[in-house]
PDB file of N, CA and C in Angstrom:
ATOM      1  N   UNK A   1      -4.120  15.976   1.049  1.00  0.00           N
ATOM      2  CA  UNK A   1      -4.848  15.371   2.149  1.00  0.00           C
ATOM      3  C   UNK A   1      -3.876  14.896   3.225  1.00  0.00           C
ATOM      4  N   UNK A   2      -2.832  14.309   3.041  1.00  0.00           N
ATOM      5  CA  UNK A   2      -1.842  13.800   3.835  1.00  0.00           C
ATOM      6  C   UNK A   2      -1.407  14.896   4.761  1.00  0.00           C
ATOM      7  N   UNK A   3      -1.006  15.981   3.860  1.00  0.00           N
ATOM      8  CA  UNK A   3      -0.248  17.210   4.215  1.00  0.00           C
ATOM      9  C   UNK A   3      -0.695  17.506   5.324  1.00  0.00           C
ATOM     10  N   UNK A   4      -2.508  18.299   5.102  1.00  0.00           N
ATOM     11  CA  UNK A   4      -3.523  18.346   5.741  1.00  0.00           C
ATOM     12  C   UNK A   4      -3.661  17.750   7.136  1.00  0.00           C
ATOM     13  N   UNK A   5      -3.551  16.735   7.222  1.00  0.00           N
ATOM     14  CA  UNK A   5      -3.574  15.514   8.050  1.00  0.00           C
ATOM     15  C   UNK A   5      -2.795  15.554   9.027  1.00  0.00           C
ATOM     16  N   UNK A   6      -1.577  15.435   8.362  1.00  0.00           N
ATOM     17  CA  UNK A   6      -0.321  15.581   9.186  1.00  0.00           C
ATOM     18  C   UNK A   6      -0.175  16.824  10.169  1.00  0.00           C
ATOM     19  N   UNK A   7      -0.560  17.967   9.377  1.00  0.00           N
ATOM     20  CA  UNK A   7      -0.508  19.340   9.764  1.00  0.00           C
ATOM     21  C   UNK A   7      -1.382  19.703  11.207  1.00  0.00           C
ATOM     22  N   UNK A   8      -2.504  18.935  11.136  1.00  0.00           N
ATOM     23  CA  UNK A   8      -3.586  18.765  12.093  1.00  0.00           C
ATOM     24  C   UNK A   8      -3.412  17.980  13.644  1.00  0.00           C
ATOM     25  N   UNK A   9      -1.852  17.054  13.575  1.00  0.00           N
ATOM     26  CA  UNK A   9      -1.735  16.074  14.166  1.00  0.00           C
ATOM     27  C   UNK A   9      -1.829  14.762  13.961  1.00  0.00           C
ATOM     28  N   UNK A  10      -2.494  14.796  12.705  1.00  0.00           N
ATOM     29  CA  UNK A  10      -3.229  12.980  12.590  1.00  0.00           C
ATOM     30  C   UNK A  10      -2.502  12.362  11.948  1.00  0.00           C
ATOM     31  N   UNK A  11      -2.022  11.141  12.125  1.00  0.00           N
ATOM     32  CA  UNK A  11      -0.774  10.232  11.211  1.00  0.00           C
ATOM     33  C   UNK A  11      -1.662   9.942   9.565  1.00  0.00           C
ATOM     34  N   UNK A  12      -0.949  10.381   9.369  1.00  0.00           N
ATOM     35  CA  UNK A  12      -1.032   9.892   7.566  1.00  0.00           C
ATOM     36  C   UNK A  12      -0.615   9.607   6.708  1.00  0.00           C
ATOM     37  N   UNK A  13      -0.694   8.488   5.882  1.00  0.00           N
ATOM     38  CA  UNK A  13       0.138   8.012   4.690  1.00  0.00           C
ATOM     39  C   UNK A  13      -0.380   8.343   3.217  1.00  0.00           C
ATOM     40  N   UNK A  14       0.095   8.280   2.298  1.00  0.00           N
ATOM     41  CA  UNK A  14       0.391   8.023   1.072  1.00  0.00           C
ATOM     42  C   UNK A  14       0.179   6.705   0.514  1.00  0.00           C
ATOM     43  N   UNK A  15      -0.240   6.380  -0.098  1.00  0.00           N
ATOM     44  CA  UNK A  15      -1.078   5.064  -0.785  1.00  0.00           C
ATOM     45  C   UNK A  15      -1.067   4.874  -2.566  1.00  0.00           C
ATOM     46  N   UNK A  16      -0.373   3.907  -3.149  1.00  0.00           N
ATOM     47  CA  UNK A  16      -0.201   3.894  -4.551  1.00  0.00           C
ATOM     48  C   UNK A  16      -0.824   2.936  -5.134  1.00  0.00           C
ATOM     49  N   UNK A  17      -1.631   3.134  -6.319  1.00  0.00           N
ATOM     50  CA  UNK A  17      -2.165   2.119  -6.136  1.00  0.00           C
ATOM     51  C   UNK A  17      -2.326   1.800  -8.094  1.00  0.00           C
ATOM     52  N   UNK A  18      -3.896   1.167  -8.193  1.00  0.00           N
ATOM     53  CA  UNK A  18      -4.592   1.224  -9.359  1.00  0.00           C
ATOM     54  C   UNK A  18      -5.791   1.300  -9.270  1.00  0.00           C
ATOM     55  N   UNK A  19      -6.937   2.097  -9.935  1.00  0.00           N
ATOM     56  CA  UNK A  19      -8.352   2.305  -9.676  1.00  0.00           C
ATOM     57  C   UNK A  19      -9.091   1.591 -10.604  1.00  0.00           C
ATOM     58  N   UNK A  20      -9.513   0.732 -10.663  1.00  0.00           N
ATOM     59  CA  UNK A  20     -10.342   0.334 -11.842  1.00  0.00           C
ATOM     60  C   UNK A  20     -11.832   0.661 -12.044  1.00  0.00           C
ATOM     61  N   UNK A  21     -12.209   1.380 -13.197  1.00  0.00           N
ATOM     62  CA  UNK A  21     -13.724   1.740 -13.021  1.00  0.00           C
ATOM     63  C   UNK A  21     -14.085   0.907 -14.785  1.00  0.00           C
ATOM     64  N   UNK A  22     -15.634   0.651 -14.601  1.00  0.00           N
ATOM     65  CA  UNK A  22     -15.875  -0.581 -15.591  1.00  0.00           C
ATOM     66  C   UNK A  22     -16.179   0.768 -16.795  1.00  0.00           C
ATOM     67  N   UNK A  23     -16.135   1.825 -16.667  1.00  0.00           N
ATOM     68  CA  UNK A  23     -16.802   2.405 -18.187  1.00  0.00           C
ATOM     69  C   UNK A  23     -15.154   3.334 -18.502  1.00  0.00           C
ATOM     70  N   UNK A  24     -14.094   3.041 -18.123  1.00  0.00           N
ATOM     71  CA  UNK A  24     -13.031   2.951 -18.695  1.00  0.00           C
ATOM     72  C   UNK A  24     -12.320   1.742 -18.672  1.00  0.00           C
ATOM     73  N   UNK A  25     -11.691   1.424 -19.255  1.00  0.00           N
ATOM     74  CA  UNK A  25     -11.484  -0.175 -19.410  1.00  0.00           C
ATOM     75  C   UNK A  25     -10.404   0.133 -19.032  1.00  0.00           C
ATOM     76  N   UNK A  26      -9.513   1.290 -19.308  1.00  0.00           N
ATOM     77  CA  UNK A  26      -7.802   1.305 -19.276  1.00  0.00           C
ATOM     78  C   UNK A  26      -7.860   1.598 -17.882  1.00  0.00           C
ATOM     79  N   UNK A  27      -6.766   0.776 -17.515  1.00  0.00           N
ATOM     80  CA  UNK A  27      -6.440   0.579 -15.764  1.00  0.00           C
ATOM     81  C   UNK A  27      -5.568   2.245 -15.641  1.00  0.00           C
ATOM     82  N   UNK A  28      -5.431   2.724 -14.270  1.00  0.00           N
ATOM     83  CA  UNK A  28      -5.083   4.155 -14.232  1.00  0.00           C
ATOM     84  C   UNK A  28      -4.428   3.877 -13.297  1.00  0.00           C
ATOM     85  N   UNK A  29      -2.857   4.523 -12.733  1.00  0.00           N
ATOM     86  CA  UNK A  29      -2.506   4.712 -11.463  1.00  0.00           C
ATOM     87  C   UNK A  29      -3.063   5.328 -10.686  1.00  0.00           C
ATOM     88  N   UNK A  30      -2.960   5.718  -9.822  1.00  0.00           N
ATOM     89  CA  UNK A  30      -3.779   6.055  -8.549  1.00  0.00           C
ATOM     90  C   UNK A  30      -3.300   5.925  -7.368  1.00  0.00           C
ATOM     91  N   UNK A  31      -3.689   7.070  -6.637  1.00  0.00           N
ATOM     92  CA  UNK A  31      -3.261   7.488  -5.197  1.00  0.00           C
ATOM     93  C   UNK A  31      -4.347   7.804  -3.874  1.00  0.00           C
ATOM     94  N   UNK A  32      -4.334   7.757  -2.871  1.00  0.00           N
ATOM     95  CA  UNK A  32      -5.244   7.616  -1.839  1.00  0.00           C
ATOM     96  C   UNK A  32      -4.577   8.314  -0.851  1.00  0.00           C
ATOM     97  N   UNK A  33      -5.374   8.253   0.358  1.00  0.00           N
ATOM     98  CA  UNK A  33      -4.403   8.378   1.959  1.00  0.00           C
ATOM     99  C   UNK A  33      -5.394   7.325   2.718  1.00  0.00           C
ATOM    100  N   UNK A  34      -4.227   7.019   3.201  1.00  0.00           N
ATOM    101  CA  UNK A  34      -4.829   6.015   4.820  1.00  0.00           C
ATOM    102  C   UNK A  34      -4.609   6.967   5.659  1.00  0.00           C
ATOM    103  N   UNK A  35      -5.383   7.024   6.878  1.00  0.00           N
ATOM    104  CA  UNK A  35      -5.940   8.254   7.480  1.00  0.00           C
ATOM    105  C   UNK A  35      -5.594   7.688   9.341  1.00  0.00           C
ATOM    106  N   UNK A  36      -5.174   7.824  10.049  1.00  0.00           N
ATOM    107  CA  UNK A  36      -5.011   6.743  11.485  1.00  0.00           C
ATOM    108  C   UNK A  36      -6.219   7.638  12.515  1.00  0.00           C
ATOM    109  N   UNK A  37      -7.531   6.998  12.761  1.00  0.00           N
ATOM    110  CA  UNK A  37      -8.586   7.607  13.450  1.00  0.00           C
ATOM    111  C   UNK A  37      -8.157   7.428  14.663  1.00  0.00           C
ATOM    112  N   UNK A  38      -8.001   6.273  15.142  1.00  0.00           N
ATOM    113  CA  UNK A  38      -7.367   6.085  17.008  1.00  0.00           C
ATOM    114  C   UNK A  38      -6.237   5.737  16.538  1.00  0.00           C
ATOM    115  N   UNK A  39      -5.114   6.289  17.142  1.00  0.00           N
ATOM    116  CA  UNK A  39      -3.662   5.568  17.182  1.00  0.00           C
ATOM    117  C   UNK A  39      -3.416   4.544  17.844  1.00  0.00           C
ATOM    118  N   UNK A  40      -4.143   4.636  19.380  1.00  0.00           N
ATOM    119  CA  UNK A  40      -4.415   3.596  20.489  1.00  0.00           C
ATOM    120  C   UNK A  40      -4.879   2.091  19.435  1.00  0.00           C
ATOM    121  N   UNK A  41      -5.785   1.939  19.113  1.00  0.00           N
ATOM    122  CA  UNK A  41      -6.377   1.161  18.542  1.00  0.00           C
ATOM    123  C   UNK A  41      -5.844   0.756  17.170  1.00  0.00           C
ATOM    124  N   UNK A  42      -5.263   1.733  16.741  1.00  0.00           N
ATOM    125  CA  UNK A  42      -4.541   1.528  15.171  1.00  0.00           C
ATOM    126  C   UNK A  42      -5.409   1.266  14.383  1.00  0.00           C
ATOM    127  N   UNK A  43      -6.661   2.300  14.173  1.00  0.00           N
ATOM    128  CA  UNK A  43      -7.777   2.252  13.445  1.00  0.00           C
ATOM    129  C   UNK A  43      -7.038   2.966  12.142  1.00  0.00           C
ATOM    130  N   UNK A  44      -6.964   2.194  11.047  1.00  0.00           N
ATOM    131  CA  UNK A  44      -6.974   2.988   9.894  1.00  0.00           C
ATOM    132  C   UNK A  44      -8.267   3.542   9.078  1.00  0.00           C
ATOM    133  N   UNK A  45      -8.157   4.501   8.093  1.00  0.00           N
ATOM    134  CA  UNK A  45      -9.579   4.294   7.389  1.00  0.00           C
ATOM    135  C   UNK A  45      -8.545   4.790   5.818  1.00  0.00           C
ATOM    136  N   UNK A  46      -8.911   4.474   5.046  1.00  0.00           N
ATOM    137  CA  UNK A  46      -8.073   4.261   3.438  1.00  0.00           C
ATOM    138  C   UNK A  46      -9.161   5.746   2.816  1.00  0.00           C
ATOM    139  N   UNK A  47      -9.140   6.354   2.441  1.00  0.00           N
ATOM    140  CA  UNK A  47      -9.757   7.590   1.490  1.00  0.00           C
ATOM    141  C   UNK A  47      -9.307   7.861   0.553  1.00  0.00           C
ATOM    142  N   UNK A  48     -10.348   8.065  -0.654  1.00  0.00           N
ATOM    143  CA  UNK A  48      -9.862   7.992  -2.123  1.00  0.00           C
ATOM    144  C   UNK A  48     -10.654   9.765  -2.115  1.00  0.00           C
ATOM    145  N   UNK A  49      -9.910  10.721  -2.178  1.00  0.00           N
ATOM    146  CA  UNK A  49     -10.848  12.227  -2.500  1.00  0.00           C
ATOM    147  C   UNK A  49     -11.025  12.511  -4.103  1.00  0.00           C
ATOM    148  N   UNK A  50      -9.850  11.918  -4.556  1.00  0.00           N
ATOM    149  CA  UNK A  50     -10.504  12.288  -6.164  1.00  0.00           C
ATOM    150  C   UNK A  50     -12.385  11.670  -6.628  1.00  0.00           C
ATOM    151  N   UNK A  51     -12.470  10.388  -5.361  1.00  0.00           N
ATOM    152  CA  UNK A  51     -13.483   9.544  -6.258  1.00  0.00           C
ATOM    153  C   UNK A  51     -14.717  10.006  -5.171  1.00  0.00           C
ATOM    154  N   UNK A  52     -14.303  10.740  -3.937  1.00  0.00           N
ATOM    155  CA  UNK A  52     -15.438  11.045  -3.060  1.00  0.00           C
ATOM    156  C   UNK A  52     -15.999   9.509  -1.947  1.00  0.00           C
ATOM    157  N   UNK A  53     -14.817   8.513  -1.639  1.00  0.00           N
ATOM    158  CA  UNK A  53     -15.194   7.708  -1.542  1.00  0.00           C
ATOM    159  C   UNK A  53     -14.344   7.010  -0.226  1.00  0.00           C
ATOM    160  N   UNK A  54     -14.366   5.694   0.364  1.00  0.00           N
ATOM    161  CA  UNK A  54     -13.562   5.291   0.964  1.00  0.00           C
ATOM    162  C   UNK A  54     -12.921   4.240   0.217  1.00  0.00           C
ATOM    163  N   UNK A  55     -11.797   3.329   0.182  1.00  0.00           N
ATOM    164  CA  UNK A  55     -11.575   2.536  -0.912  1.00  0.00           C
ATOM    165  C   UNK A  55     -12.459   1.063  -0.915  1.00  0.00           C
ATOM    166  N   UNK A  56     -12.657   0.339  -1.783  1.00  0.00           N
ATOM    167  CA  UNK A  56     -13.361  -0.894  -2.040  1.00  0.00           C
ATOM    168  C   UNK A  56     -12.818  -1.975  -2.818  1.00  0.00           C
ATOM    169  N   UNK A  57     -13.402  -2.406  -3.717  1.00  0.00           N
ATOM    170  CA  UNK A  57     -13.100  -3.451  -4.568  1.00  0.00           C
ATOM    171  C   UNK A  57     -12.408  -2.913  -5.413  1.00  0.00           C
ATOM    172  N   UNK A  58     -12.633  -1.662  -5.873  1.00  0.00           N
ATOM    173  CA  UNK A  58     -12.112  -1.067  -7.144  1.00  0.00           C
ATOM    174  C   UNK A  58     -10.327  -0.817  -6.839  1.00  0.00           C
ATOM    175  N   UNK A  59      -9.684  -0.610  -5.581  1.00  0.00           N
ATOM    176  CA  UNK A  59      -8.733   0.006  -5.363  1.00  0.00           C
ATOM    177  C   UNK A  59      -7.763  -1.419  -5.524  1.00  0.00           C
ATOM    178  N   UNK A  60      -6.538  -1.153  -5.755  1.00  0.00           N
ATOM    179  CA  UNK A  60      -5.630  -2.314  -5.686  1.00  0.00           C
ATOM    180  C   UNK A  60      -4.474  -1.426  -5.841  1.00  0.00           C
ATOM    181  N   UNK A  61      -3.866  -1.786  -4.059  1.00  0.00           N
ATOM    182  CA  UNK A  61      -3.142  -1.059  -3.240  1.00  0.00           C
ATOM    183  C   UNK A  61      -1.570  -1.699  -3.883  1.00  0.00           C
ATOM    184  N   UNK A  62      -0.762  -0.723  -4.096  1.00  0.00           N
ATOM    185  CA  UNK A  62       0.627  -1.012  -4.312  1.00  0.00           C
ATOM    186  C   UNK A  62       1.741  -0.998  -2.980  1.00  0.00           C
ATOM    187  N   UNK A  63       1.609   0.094  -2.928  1.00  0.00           N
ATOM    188  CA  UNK A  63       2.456   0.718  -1.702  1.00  0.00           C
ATOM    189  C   UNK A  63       2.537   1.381  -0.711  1.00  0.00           C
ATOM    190  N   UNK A  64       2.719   1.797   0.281  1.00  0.00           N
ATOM    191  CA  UNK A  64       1.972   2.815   0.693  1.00  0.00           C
ATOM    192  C   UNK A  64       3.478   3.598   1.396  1.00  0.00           C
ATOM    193  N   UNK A  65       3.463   5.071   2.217  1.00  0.00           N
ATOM    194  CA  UNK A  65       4.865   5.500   2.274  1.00  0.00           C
ATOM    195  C   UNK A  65       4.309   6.778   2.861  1.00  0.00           C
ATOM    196  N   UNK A  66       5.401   7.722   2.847  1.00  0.00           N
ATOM    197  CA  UNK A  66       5.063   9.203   3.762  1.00  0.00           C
ATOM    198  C   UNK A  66       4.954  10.119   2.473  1.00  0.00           C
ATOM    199  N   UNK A  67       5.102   9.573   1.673  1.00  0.00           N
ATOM    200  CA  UNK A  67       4.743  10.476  -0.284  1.00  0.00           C
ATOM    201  C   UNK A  67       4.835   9.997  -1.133  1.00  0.00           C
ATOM    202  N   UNK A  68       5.064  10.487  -2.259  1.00  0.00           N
ATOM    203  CA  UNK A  68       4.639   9.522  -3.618  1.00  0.00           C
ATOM    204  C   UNK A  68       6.526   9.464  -3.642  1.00  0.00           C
ATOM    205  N   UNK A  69       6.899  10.441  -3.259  1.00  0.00           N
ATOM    206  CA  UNK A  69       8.835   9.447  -3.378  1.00  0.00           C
ATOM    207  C   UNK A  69       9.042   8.530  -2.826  1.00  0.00           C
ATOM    208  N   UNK A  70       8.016   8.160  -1.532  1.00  0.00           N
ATOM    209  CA  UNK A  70       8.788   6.339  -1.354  1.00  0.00           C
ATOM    210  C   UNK A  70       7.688   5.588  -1.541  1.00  0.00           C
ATOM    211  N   UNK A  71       6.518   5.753  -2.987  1.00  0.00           N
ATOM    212  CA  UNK A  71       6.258   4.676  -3.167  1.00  0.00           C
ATOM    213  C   UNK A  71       5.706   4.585  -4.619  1.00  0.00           C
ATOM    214  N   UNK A  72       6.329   5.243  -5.602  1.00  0.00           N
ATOM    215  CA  UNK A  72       5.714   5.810  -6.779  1.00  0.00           C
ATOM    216  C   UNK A  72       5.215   4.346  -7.640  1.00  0.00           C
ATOM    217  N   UNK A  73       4.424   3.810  -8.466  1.00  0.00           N
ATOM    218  CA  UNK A  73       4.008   2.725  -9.020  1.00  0.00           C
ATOM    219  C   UNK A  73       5.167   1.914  -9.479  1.00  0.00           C
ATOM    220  N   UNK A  74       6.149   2.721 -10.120  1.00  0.00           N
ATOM    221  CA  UNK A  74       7.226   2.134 -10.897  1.00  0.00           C
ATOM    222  C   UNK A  74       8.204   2.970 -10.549  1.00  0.00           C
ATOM    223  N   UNK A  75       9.214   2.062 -10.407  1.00  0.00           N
ATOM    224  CA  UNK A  75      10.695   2.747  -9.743  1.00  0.00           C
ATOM    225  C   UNK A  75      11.822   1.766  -9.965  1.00  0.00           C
ATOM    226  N   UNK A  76      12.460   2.383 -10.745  1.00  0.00           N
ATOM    227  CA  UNK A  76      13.853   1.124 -10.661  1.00  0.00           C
ATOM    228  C   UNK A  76      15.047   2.084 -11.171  1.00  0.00           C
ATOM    229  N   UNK A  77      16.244   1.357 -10.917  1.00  0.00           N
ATOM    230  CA  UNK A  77      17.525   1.713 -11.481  1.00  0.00           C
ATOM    231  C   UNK A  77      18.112   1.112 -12.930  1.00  0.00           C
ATOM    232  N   UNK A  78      18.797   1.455 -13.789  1.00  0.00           N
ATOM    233  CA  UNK A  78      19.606   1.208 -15.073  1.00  0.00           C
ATOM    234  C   UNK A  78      21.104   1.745 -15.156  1.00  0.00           C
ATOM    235  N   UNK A  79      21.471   0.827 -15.671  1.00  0.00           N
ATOM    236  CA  UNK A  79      22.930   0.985 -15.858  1.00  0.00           C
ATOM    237  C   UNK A  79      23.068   0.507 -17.063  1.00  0.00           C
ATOM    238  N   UNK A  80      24.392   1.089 -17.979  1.00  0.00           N
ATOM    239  CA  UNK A  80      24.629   0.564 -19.445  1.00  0.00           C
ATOM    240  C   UNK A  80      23.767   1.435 -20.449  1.00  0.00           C
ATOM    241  N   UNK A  81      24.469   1.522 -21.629  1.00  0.00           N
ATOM    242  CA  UNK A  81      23.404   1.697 -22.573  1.00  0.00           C
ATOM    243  C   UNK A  81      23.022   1.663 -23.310  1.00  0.00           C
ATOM    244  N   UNK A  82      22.559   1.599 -24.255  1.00  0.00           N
ATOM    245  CA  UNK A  82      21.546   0.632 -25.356  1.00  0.00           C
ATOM    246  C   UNK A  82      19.922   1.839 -25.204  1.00  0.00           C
ATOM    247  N   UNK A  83      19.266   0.891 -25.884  1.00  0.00           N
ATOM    248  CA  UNK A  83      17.887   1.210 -26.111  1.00  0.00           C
ATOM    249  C   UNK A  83      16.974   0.881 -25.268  1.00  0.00           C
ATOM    250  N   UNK A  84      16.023   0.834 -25.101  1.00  0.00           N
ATOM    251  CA  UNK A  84      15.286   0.719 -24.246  1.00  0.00           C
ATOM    252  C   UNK A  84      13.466   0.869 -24.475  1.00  0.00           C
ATOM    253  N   UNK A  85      12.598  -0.129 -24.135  1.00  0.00           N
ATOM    254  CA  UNK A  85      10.980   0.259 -24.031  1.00  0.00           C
ATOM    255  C   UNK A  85      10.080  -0.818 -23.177  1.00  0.00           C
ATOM    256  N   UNK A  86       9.357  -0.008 -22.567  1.00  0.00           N
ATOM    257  CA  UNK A  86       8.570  -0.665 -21.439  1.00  0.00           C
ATOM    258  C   UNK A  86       7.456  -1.083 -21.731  1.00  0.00           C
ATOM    259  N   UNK A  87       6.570  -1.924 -21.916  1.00  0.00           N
ATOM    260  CA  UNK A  87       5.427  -2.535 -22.406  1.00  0.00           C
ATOM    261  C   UNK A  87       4.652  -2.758 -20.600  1.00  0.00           C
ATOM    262  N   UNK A  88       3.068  -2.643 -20.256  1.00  0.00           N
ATOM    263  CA  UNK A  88       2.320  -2.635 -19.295  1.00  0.00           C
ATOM    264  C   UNK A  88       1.429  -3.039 -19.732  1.00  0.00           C
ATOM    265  N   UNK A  89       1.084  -4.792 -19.194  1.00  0.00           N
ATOM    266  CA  UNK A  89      -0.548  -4.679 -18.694  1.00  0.00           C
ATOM    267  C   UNK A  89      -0.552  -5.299 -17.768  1.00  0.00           C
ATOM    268  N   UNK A  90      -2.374  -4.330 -17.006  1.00  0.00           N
ATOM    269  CA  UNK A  90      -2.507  -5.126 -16.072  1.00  0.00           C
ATOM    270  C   UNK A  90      -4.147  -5.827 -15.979  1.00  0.00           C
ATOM    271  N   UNK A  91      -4.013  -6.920 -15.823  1.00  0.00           N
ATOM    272  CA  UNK A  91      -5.342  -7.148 -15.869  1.00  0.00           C
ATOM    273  C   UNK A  91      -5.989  -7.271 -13.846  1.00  0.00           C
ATOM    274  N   UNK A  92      -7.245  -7.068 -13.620  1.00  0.00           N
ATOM    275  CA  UNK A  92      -7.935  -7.451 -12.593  1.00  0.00           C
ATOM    276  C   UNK A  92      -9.096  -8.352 -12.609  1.00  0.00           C
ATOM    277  N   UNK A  93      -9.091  -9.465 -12.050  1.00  0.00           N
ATOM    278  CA  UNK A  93      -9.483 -10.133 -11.732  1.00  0.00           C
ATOM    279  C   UNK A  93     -10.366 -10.517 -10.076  1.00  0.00           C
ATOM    280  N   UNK A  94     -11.802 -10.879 -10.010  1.00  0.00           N
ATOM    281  CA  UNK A  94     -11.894 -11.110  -9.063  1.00  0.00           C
ATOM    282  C   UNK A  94     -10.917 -12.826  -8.312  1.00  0.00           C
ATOM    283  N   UNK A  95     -11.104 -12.855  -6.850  1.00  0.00           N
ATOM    284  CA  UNK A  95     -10.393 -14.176  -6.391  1.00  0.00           C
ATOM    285  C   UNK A  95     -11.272 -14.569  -5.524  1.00  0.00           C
TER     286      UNK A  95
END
């Protein structure tokens, strides 16, 4: 979609996120595009195409970037070495 976008003229980003839907309980990474309708105006609009949707409550935005290399969910550096294991949760909450 970005590609697309871009290709067409229209500014577009890359969006990282998490989707939460209530009849899977396990939280999922997830990706979007923010879409720029007027540049003048700096109208964004956020689009989720896997879900057919625009984003809402469900989306919880990480990062956003020109691809998933500058903004992938998890990214870090290590040095040294030893063993190693990563443990994840995330819970959502309304505020």
């Amino acid at each position: 979609m970005v590609a697309v976008c871009r290709s067409l003229g229209i500014p577009a980003r890359y969006v990282s996120g998490y989707f939460y839907a209530a009849n899977e309980p396990d939280l999922a990474s997830h990706a979007w595009a923010d879409v720029c309708l007027d540049v003048a105006e700096r109208r964004w609009v956020s689009i989720d195409i896997t879900h057919s949707c625009q984003i809402d409550q469900r989306h919880v935005r990480l990062a956003m970037g020109t691809d998933y290399d500058a903004c992938p969910p998890i990214k870090g550096v290590r040095q040294g070495g030893g063993e190693e294991s990563m443990t994840v949760r995330i819970t959502i909450e309304p505020v």
